[in-house]
Protein backbone atom coordinates (compact mmCIF):
# COMPACT_ATOMS: atom_id res chain seq x y z
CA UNK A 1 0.00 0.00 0.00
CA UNK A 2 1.65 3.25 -0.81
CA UNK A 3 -0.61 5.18 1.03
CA UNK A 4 -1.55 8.20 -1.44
CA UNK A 5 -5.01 9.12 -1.80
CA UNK A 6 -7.11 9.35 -5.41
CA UNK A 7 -7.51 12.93 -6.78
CA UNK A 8 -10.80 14.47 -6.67
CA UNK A 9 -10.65 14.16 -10.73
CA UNK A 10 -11.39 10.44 -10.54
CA UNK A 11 -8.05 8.78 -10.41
CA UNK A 12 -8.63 5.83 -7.97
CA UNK A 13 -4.09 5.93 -7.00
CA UNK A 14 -3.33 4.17 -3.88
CA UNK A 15 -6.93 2.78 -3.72
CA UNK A 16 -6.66 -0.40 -5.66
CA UNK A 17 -7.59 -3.00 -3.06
CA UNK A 18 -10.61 -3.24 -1.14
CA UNK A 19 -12.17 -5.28 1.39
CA UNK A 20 -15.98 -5.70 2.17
CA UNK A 21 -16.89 -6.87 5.02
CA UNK A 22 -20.41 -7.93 4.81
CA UNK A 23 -21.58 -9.20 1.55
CA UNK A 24 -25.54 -8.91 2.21
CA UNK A 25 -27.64 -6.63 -0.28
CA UNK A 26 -25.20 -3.64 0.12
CA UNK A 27 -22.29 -5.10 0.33
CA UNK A 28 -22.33 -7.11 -2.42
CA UNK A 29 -23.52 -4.58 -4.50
CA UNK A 30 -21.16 -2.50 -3.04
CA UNK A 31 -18.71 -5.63 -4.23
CA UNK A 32 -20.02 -5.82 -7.88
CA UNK A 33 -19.31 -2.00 -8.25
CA UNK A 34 -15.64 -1.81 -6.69
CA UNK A 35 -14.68 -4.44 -9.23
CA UNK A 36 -16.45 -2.91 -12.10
CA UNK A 37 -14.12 0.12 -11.37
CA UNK A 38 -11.13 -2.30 -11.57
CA UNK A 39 -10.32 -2.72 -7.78
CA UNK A 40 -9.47 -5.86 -5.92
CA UNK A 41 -12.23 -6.77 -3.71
CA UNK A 42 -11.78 -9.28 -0.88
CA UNK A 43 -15.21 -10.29 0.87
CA UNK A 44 -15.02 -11.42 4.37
CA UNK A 45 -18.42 -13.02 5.71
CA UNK A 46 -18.75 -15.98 7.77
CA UNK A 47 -21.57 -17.65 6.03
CA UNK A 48 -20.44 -20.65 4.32
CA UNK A 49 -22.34 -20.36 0.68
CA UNK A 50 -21.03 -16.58 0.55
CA UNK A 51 -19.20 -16.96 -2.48
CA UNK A 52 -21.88 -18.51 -4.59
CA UNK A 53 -24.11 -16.30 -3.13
CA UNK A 54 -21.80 -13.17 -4.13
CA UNK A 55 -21.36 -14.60 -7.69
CA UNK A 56 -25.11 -15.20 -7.87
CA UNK A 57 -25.39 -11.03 -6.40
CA UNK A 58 -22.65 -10.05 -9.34
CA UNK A 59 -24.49 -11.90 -12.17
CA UNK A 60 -28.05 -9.80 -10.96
CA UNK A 61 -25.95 -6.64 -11.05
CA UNK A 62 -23.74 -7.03 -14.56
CA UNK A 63 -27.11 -5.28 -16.63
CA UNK A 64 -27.16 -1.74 -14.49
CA UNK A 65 -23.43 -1.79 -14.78
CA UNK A 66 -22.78 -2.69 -18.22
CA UNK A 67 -26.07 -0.08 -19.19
CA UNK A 68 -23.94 2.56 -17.29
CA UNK A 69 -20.54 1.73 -18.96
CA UNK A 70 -18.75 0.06 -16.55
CA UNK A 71 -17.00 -3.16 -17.25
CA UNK A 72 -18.50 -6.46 -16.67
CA UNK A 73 -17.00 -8.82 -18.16
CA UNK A 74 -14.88 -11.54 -15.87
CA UNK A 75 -16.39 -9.28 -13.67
CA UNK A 76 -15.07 -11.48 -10.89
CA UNK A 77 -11.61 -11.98 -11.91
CA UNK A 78 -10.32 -9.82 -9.30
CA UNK A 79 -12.52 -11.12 -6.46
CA UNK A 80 -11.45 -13.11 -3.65
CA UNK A 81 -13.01 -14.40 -0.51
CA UNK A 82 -11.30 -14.75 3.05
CA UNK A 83 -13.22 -16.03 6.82
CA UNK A 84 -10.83 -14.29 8.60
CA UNK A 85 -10.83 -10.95 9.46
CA UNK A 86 -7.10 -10.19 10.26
CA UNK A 87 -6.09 -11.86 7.05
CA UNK A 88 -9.23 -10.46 5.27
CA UNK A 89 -8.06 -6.63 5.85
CA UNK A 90 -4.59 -6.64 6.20
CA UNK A 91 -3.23 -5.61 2.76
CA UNK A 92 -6.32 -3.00 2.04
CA UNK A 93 -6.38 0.25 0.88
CA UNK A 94 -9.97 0.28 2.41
CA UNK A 95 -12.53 -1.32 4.18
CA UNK A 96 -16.38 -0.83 3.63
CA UNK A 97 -17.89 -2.82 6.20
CA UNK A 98 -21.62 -3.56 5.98
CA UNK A 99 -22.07 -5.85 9.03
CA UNK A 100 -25.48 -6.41 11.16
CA UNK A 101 -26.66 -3.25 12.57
CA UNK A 102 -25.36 -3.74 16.13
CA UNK A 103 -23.41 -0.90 18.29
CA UNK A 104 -21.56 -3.86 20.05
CA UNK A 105 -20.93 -5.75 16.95
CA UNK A 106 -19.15 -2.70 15.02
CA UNK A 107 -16.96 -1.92 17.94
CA UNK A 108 -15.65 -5.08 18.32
CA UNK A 109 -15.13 -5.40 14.82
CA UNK A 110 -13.40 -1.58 13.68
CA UNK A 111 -11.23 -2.67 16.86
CA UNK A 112 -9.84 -5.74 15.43
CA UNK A 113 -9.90 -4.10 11.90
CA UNK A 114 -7.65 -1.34 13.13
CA UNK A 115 -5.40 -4.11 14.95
CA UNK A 116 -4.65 -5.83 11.74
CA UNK A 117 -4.35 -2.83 9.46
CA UNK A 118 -2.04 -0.01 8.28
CA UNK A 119 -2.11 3.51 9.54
CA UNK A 120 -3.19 4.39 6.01
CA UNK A 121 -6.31 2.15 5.06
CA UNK A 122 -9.65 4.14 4.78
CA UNK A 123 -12.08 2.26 7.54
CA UNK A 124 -15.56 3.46 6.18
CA UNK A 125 -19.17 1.78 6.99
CA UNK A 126 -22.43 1.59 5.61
CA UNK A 127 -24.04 1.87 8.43
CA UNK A 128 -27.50 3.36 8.18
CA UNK A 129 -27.66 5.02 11.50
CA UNK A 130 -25.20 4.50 14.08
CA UNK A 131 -22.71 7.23 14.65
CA UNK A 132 -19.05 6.99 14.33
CA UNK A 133 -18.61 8.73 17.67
CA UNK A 134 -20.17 5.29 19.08
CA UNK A 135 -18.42 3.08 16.64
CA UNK A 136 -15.08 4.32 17.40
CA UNK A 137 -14.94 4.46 21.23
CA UNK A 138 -12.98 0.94 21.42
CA UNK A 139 -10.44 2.14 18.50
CA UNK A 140 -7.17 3.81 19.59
CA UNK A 141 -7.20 6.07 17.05
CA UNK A 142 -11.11 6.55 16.67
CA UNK A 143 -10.19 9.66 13.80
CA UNK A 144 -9.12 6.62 10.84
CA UNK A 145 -13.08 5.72 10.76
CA UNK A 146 -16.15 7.37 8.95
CA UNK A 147 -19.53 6.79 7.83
CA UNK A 148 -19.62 6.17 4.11
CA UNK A 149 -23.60 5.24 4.05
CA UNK A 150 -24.91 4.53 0.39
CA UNK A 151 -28.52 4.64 -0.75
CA UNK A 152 -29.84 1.18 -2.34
CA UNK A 153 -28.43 -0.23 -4.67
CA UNK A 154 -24.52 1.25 -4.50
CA UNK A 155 -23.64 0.14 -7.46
CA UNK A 156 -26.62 1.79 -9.23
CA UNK A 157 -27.58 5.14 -6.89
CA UNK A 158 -24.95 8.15 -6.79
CA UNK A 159 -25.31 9.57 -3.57
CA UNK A 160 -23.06 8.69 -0.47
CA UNK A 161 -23.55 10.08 2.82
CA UNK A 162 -20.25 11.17 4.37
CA UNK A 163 -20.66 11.37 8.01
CA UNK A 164 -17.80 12.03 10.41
CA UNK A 165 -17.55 11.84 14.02
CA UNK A 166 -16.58 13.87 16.46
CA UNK A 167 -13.03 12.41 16.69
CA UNK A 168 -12.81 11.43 12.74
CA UNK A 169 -9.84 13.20 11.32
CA UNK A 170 -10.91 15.91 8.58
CA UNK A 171 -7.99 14.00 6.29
CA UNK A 172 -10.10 10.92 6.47
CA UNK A 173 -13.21 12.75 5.23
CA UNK A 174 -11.26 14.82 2.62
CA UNK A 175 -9.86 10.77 1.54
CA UNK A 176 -13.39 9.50 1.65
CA UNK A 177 -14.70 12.10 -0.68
CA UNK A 178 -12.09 11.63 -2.78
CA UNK A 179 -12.63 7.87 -3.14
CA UNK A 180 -16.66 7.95 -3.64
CA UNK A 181 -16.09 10.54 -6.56
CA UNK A 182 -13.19 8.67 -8.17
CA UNK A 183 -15.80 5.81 -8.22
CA UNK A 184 -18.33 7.93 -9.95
CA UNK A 185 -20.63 8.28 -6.46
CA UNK A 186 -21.75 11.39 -5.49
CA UNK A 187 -20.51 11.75 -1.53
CA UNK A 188 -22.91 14.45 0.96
CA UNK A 189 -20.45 15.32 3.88
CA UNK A 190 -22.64 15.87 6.76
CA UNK A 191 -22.35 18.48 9.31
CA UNK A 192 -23.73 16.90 12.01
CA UNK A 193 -24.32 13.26 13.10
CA UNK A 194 -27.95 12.55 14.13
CA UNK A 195 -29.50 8.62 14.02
CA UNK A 196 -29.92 7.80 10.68
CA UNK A 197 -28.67 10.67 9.08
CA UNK A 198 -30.34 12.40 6.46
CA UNK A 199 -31.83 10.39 3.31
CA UNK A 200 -33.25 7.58 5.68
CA UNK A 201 -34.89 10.31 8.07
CA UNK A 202 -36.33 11.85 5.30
CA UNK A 203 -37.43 8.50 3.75
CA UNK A 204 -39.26 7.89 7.38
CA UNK A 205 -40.89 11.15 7.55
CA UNK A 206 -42.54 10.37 4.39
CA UNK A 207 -43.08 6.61 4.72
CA UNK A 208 -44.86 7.72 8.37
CA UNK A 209 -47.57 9.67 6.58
CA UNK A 210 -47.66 7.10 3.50
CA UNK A 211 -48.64 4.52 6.11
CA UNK A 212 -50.83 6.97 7.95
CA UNK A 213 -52.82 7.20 4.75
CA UNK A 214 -53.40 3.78 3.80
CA UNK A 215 -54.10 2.96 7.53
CA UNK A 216 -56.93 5.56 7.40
CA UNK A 217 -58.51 4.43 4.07
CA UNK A 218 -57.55 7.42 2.28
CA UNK A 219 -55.34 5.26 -0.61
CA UNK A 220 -53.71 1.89 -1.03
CA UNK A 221 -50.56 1.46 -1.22
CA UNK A 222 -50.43 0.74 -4.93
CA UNK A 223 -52.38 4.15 -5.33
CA UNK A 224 -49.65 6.04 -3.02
CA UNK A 225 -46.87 4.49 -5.09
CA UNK A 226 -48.92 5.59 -8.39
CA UNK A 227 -49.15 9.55 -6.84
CA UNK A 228 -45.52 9.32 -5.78
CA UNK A 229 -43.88 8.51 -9.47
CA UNK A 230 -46.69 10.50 -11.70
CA UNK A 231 -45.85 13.79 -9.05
CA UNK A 232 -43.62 14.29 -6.50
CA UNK A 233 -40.86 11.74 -7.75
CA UNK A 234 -40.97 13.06 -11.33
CA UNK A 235 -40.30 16.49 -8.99
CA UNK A 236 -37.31 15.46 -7.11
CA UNK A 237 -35.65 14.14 -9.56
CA UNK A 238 -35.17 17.27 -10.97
CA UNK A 239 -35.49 19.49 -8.20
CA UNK A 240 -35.48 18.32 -4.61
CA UNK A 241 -38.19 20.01 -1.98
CA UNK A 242 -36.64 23.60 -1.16
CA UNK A 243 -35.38 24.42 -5.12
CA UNK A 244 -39.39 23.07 -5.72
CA UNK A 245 -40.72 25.41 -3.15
CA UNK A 246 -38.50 28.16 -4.27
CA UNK A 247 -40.27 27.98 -7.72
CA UNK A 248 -43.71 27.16 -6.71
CA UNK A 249 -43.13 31.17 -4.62
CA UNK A 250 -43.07 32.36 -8.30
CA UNK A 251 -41.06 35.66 -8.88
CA UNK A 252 -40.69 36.21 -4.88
CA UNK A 253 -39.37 32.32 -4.90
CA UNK A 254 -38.93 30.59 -1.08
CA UNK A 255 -39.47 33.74 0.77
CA UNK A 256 -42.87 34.17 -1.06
CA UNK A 257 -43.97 30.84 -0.81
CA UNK A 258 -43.05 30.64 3.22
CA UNK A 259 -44.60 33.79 3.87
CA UNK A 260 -47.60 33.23 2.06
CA UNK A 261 -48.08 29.29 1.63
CA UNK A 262 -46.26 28.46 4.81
CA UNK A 263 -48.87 28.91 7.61
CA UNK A 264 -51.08 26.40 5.22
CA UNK A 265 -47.89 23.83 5.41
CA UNK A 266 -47.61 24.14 9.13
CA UNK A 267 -51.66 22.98 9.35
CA UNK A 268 -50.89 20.05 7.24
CA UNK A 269 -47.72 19.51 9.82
CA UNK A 270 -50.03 18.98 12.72
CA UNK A 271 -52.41 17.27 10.92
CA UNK A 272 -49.60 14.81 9.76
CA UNK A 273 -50.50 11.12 11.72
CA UNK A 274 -48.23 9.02 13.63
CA UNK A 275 -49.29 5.38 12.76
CA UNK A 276 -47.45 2.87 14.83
CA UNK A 277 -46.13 -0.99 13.22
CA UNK A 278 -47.81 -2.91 15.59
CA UNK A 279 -49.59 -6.25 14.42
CA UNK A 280 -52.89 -4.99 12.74
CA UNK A 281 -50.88 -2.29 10.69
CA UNK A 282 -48.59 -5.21 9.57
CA UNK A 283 -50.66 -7.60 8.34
CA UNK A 284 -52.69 -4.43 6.34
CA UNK A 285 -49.35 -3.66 4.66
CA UNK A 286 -48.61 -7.13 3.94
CA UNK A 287 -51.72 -7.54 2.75
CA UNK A 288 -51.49 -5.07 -0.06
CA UNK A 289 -47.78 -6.08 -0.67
CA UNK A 290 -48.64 -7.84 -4.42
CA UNK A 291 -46.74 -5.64 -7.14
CA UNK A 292 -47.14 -8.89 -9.39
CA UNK A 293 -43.50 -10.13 -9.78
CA UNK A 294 -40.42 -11.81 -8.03
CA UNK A 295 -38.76 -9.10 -6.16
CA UNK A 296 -35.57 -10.36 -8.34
CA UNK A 297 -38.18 -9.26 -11.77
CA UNK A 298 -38.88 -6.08 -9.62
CA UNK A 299 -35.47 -4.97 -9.05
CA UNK A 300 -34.49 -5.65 -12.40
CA UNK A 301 -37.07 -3.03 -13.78
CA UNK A 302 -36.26 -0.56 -10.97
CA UNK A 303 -32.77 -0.96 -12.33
CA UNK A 304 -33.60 -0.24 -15.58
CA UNK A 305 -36.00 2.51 -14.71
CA UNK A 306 -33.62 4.36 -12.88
CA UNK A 307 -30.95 4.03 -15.48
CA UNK A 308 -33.18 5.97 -17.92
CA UNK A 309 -33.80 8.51 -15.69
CA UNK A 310 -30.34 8.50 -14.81
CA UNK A 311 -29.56 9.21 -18.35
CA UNK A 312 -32.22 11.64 -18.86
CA UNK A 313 -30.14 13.66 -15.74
CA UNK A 314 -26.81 13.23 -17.45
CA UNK A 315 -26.07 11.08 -13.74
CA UNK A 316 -24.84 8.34 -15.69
């Protein structure tokens, strides 16, 4: 490892080999795009069918990446897979760890990782909501780690939240957002750390009154996804909410449109519900949960979906 960092330009120097720890959904998507990019990927996961299972997770993947101009073919030519952890990070560049959601579990782990690695490898996790201030508190040197949290699927979606914590050297961050663009990602440093960050919390403030909806017999769900992509996604893909708001003030823009429009927003605020997941709401969701294909047939058009409006963005 020679320990320089890829230029903001897209050069990927001194990043060549990667491990993932965790080869679930994200990580092995997170797998199939590393090695698209023409890194060295090393999975470490303690199931024992991981490797077919990653090959199987590659093969689903090889359409959004070859659509997207990446290469796939011997796609896994640079992969390899290795149980143990020491020997599984020791010669990185950097780790993306997508292990289970567990405080105790990632600071045992980014403890041993930092054991068995150089003072140079980029430790970076997926997590979707636990902070790197908690993470790090059995490290030694607690400023080598930060968040690097993707949005489904990473080999497919641009953004990349970059969240550091409070002890997380600014070099690491400045490293981090170096990599992500190099790999064509689009990284978000955050300011602040709060649970979740800031995609997911904004993904459960809507999902709260989606369910709120269908719960009171306003919509189904297949008529909430149907207003979501025919309005407000067709929106935000081109605008997210303030730049909409700005433009639905007219001339005056978001002043106009808060001073005007906003104490009509603030009634719809405290009319928002707050439906709980207990049992009944469960089986009501399940219930309505038949979009009439595999969830593997499902992805696949998502994939292809996205990639045209990807395209149409110039994101591709």
């Amino acid at each position: 490892m020679n320990g320089t960092s890829p230029d903001p330009d897209g050069t990927m120097d001194g990043f060549q080999r990667v491990t993932v720890i965790g080869a679930g959904v994200i990580g092995a998507s997170w797998t199939a795009l590393f090695l698209a990019r023409g890194l060295t990927v090393t999975v470490n996961d303690p199931l024992p069918d991981v490797a077919q299972r990653t090959r199987d997770q590659l093969r689903q993947a090889v359409p959004a990446l070859r659509a997207i101009g990446l290469r796939t073919d011997g796609l896994d030519r640079d992969l390899r897979f290795e149980a143990d952890i020491g020997k599984a990070v020791a010669d990185a560049d950097v780790v993306q760890e997508n292990g289970p959601e567990r405080l105790d579990f990632k600071q045992d782990l980014f403890a041993r990782i930092e054991r068995a690695t150089g003072p140079d490898t980029l430790l970076l996790s997926s997590t979707s909501g636990i902070r790197a201030t908690a993470m790090a508190q059995a490290m030694t040197q607690p400023g080598r780690l930060v968040i690097g949290h993707p949005f489904n699927p990473p080999h497919l979606v641009p953004l990349v939240e970059v969240v550091p914590g409070e002890q997380t050297d600014p070099d690491t961050v400045r490293r981090a957002v170096a990599f992500y663009t190099a790999l064509g990602k689009k990284p978000q440093v955050l300011r602040k750390e709060v649970p979740g960050f800031v995609a997911n919390r904004l993904q459960a403030a809507f999902f709260r009154e989606a369910v709120n909806l269908v719960v009171q017999g306003v919509v189904t769900e297949q008529e909430i996804d149907d207003v979501v992509t025919s309005s407000l996604g067709l929106r935000w893909a081109v605008a997210g909410p303030f730049r909409s708001f700005h433009l639905g003030g007219g001339p005056g823009g978001l002043p106009y449109f808060l001073q005007h429009l906003g104490p009509a927003l603030e009634d719809l605020w405290r009319d928002l519900g707050t439906p709980t997941l207990d049992a009944a709401t469960v089986e009501l969701l399940s219930g309505q949960a038949d979009f009439g294909a595999t969830v593997e047939e499902l992805e696949s058009a998502r994939d292809e979906a996205q990639i045209r409006v990807m395209r149409a963005l110039g994101e591709d």
